[in-house]
Protein backbone atom coordinates (compact mmCIF):
# COMPACT_ATOMS: atom_id res chain seq x y z
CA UNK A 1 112.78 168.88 32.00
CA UNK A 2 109.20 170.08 30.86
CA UNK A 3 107.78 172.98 31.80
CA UNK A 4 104.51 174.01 31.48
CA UNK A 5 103.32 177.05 28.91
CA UNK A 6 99.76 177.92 27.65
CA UNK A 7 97.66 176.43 24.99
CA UNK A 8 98.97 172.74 26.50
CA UNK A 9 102.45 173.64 25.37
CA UNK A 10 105.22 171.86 26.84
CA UNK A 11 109.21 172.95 26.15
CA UNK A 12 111.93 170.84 26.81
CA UNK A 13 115.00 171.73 27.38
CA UNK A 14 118.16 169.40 27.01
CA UNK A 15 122.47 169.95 26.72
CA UNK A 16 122.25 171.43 23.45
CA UNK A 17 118.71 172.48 22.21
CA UNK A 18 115.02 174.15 23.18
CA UNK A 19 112.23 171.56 21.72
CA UNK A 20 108.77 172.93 21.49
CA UNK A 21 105.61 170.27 22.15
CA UNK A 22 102.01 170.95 21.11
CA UNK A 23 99.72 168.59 22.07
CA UNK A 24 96.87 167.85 19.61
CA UNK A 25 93.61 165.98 20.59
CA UNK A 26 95.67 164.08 23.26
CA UNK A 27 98.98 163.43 21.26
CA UNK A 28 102.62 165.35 21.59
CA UNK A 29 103.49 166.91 18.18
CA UNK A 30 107.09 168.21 18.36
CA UNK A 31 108.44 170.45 15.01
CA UNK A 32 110.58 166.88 14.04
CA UNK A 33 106.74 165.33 14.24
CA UNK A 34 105.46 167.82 11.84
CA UNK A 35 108.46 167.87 9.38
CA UNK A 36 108.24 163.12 9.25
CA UNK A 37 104.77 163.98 7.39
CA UNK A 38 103.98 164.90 4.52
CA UNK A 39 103.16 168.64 4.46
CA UNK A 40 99.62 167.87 4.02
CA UNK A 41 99.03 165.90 6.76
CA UNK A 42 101.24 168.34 8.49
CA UNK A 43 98.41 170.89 7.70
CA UNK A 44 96.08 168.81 9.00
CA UNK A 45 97.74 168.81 12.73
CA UNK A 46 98.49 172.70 12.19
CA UNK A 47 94.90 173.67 11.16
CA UNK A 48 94.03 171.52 14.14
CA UNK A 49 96.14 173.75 17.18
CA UNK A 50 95.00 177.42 18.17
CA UNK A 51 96.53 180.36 16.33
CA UNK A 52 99.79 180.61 19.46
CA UNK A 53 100.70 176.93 18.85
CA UNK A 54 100.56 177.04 15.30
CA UNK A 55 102.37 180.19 14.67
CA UNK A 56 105.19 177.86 17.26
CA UNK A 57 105.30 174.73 15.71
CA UNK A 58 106.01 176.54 11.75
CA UNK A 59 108.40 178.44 13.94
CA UNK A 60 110.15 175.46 15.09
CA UNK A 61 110.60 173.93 11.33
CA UNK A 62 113.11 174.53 9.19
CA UNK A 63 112.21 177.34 6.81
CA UNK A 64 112.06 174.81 3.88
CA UNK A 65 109.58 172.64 5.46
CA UNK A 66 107.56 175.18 7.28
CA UNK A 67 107.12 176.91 3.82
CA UNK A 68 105.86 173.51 2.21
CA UNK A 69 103.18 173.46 4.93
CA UNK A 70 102.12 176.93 5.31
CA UNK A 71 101.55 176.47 0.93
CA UNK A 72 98.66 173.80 2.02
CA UNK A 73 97.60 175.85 4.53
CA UNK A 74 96.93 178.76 2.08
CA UNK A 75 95.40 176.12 0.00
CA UNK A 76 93.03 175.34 2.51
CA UNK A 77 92.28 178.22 5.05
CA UNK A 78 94.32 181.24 3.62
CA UNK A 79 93.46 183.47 6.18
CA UNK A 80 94.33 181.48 8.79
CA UNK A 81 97.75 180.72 7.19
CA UNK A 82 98.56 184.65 6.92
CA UNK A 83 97.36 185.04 10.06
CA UNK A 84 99.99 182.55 11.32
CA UNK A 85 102.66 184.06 9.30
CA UNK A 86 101.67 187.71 10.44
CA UNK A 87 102.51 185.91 13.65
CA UNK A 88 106.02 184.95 13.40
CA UNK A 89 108.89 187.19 14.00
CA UNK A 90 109.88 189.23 10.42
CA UNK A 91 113.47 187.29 10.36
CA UNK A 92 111.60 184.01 10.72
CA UNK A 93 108.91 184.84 8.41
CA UNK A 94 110.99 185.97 6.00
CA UNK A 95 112.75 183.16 5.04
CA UNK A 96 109.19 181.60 4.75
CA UNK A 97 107.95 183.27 2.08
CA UNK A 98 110.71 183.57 0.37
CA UNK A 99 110.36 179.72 -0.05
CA UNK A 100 107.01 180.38 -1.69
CA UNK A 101 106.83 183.76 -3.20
CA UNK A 102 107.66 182.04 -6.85
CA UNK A 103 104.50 180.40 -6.84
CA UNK A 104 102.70 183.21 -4.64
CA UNK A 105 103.99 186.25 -5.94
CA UNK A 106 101.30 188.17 -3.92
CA UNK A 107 103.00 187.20 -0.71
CA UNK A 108 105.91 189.69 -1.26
CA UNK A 109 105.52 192.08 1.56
CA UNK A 110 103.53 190.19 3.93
CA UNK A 111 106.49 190.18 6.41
CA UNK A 112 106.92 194.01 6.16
CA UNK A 113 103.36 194.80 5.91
CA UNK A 114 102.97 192.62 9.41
CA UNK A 115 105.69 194.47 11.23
CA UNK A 116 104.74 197.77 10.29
CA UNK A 117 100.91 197.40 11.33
CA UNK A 118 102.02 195.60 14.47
CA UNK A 119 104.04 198.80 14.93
CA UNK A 120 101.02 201.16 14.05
CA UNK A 121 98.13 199.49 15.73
CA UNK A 122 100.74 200.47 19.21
CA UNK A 123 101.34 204.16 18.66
CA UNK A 124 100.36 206.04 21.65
CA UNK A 125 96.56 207.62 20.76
CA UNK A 126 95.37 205.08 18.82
CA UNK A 127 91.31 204.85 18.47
CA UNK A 128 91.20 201.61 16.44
CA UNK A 129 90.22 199.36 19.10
CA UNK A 130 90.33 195.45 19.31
CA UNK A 131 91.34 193.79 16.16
CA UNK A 132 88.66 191.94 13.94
CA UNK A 133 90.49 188.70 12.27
CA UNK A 134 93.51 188.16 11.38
CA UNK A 135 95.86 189.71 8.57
CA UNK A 136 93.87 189.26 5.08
CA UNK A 137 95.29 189.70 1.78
CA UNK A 138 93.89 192.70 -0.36
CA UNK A 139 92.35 193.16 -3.75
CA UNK A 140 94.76 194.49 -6.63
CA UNK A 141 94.07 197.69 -7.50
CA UNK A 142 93.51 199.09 -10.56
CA UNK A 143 96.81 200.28 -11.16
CA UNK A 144 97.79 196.70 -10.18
CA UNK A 145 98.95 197.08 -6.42
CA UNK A 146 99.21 194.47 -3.88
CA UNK A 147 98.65 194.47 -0.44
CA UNK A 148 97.46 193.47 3.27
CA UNK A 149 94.73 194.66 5.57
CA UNK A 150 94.07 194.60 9.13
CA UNK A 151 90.62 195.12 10.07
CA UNK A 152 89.96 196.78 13.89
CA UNK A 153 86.56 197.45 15.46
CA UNK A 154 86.89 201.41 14.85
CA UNK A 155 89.02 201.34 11.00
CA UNK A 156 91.45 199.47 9.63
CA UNK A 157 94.92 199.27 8.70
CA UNK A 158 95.98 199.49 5.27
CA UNK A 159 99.65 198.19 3.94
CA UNK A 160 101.02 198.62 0.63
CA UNK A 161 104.92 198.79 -1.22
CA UNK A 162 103.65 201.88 -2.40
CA UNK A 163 102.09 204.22 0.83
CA UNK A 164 103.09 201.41 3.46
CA UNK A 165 100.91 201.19 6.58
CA UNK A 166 98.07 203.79 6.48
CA UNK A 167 95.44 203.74 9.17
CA UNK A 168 92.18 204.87 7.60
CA UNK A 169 89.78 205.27 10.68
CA UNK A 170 85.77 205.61 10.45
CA UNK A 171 84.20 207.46 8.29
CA UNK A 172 87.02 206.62 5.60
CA UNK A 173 87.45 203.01 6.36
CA UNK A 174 83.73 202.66 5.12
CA UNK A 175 83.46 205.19 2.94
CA UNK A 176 86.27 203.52 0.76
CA UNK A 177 85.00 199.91 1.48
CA UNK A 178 81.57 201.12 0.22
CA UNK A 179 83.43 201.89 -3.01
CA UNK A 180 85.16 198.92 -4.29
CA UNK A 181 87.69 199.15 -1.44
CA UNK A 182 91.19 198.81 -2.65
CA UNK A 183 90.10 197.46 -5.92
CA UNK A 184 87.90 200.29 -7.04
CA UNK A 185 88.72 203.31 -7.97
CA UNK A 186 90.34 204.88 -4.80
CA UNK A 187 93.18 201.74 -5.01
CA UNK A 188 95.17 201.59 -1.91
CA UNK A 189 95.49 204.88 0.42
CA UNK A 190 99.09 206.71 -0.03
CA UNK A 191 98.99 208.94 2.99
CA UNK A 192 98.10 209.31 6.95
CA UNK A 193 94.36 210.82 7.67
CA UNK A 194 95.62 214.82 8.44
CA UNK A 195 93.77 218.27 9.02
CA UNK A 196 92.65 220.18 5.98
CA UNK A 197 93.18 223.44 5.36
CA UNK A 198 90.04 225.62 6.60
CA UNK A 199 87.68 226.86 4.01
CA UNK A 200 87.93 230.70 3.75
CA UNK A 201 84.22 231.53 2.94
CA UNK A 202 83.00 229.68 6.16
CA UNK A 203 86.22 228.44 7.92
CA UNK A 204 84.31 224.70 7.96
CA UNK A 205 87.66 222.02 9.32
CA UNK A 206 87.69 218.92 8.08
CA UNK A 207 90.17 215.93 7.37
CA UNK A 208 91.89 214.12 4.08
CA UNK A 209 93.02 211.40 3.29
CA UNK A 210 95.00 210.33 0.00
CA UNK A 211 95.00 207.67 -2.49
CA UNK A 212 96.43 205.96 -5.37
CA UNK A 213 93.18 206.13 -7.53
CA UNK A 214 93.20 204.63 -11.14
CA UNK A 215 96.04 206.64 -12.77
CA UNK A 216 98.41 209.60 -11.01
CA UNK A 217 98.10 213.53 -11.45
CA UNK A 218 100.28 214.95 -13.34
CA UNK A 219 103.53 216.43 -11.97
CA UNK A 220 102.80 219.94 -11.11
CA UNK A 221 99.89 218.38 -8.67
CA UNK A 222 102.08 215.87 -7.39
CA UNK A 223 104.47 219.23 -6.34
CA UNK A 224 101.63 221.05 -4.53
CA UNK A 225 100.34 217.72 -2.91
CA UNK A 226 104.31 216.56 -1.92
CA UNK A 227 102.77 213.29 -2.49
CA UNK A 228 102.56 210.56 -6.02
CA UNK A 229 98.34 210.14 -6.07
CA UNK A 230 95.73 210.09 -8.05
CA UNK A 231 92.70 210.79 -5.35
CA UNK A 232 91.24 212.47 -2.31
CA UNK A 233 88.87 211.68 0.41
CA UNK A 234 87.39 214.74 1.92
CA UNK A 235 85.39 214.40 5.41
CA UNK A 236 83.71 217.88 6.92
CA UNK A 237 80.33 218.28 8.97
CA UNK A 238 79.06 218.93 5.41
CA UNK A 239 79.85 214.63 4.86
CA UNK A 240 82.77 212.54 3.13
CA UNK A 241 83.56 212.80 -0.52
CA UNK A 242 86.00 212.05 -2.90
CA UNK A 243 87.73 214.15 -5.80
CA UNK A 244 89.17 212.35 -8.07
CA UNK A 245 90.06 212.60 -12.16
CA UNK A 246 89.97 215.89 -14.23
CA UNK A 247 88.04 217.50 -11.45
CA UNK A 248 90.34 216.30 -8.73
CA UNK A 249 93.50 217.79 -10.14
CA UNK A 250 91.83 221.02 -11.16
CA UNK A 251 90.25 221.00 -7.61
CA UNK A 252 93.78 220.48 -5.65
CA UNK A 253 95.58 222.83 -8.33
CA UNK A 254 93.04 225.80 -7.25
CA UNK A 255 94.08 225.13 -3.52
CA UNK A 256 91.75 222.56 -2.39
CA UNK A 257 89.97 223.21 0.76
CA UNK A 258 91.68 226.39 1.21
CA UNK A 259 90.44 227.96 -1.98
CA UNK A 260 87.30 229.59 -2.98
CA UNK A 261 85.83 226.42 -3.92
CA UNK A 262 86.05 224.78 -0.06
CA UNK A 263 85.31 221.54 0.54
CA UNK A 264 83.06 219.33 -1.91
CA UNK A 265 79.44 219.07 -0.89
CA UNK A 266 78.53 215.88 -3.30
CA UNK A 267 80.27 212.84 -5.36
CA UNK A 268 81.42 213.44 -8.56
CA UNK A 269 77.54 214.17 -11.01
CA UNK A 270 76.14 213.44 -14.45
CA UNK A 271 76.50 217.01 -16.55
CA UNK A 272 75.35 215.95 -20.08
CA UNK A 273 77.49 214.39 -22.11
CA UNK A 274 80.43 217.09 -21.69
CA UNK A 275 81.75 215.85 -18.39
CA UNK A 276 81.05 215.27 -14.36
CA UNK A 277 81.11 217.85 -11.59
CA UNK A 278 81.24 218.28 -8.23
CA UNK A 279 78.74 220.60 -6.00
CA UNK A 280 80.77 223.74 -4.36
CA UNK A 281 80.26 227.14 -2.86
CA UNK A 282 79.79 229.62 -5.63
CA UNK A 283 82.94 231.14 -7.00
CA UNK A 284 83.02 234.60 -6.03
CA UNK A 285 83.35 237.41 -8.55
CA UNK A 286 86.72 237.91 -8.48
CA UNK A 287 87.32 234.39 -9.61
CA UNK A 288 85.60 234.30 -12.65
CA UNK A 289 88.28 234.56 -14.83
CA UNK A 290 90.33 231.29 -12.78
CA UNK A 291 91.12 228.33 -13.97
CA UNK A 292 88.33 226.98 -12.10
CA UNK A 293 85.68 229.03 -13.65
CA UNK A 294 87.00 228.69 -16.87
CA UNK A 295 86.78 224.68 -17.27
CA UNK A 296 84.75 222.23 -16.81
CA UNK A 297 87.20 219.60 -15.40
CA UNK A 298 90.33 218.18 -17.45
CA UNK A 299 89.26 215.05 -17.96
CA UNK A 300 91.32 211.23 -18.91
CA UNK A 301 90.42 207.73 -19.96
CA UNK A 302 90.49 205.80 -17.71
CA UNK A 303 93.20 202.63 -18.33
């Protein structure tokens, strides 16, 4: 028996087995088809069928030979490739890149990073909108992190081993993509976008967003933040800006947002050759003798 599915699918059904048919420029490939060729000529057929079928017929091989294929397909149209592995079931992918994560060690994570997104992108509230492409794999960052993104007509998702799935909706999708993206010096995001404490002098709102950044703060920010970063994105009606570095963790050790200092009003600036600084309200009298007023930003090499 053959019964009709989309995409000019056919599945047959017999005593002991489900076989899946995709028919290609007039001919019936079946998963025993596929595996008879040689993986790249496998590839060829694959490349050939729209994303449902293909994501089916490396289903349908044996995790051995689907992994064989899907290494030509990288070869050839990688984002087409992770797109079709995005697309298969985690304990069918799995196995799949297993088979090939010796000789792609980059591919670690793709099944996770597909399931949670998958699981993001449908949380009740979501503003992200229709996606753009398929799964692509993202640049290292500095500190040598691997990762996936999904891009989405309104943000994008964001997945790494080290924050795992963070949405980073407009204005911080492209304020970060205008800055190196994940291999610049923000690196991957660590947390959720989340209110920021109002700014005493003015009570301006705003949101934040954390990231990895090129090296971590020390521990005692780490305990204020609850969180292992290096970097914060800052968005308010006065704009979106970053703190980062020396200034950062002197910023987020004063009390951030909720401190005299409020939210930035500027990127990091040229100050001679003693350091950078960031624009802020001006410290009020009592603070002149903080830590704040007192430095000019503790400052690192960067690695």
């Amino acid at each position: 028996m053959e019964a009709a599915v989309p995409h000019g699918q056919g599945v047959v059904v017999g005593d002991q087995n489900t076989q899946l048919n995709v028919w290609v420029n007039g001919q019936r490939i079946d998963a025993a088809a596929l595996e008879s060729r040689s993986p790249a000529s496998a590839a060829d057929l694959v490349l050939k069928m729209p994303h449902d079928d293909a994501v089916n017929a490396l289903v349908m091989m044996s995790p051995a030979a689907s992994a064989e294929v899907t290494w030509v397909l990288l070869h050839r149209d990688e984002e087409f490739a992770l797109s079709a592995l995005a697309g298969m079931h985690r304990s069918r992918c799995e196995p799949v890149v297993a088979a090939l994560v010796a000789r792609m060690p980059w591919l670690d994570g793709l099944p996770a990073a597909a399931e949670a997104i998958d699981q993001l992108e449908l949380q009740p509230g979501s503003k992200l909108g229709d996606r753009i492409g398929g799964l692509t794999c993202a640049r290292p960052s500095p500190q040598l992190t691997h990762g996936f993104s999904q891009q989405y007509a309104n943000g994008r998702i964001v997945w790494s081993p080290r924050g795992g799935a963070c949405v980073m909706p407009e204005p911080f999708a492209d304020y970060h993509a205008g800055r190196g993206g994940t291999a610049g010096r923000l690196g991957f995001p660590v947390s959720p976008v989340a209110s920021a404490t109002p700014s005493p002098k003015d009570n301006t709102t705003g949101e934040y967003q954390q990231y990895e950044s090129t090296w971590n703060y020390a521990a005692e920010t780490r305990k204020r933040l609850g969180r292992k970063c290096g970097a914060t994105v800052y968005k308010s009606a006065r704009g979106v800006y970053a703190t980062w570095g020396g200034i950062g963790e002197l910023y987020e050790l004063e009390g951030g947002t909720g401190s005299w200092l409020g939210f930035p009003l500027s990127e990091e600036l040229p100050a001679g050759r003693r350091g950078r600084w960031t624009t802020s309200p001006a410290p009020p009298a009592a603070a002149s003798g903080s830590r704040a007023a007192r430095c000019t930003g503790r400052s690192r090499p960067t690695p």
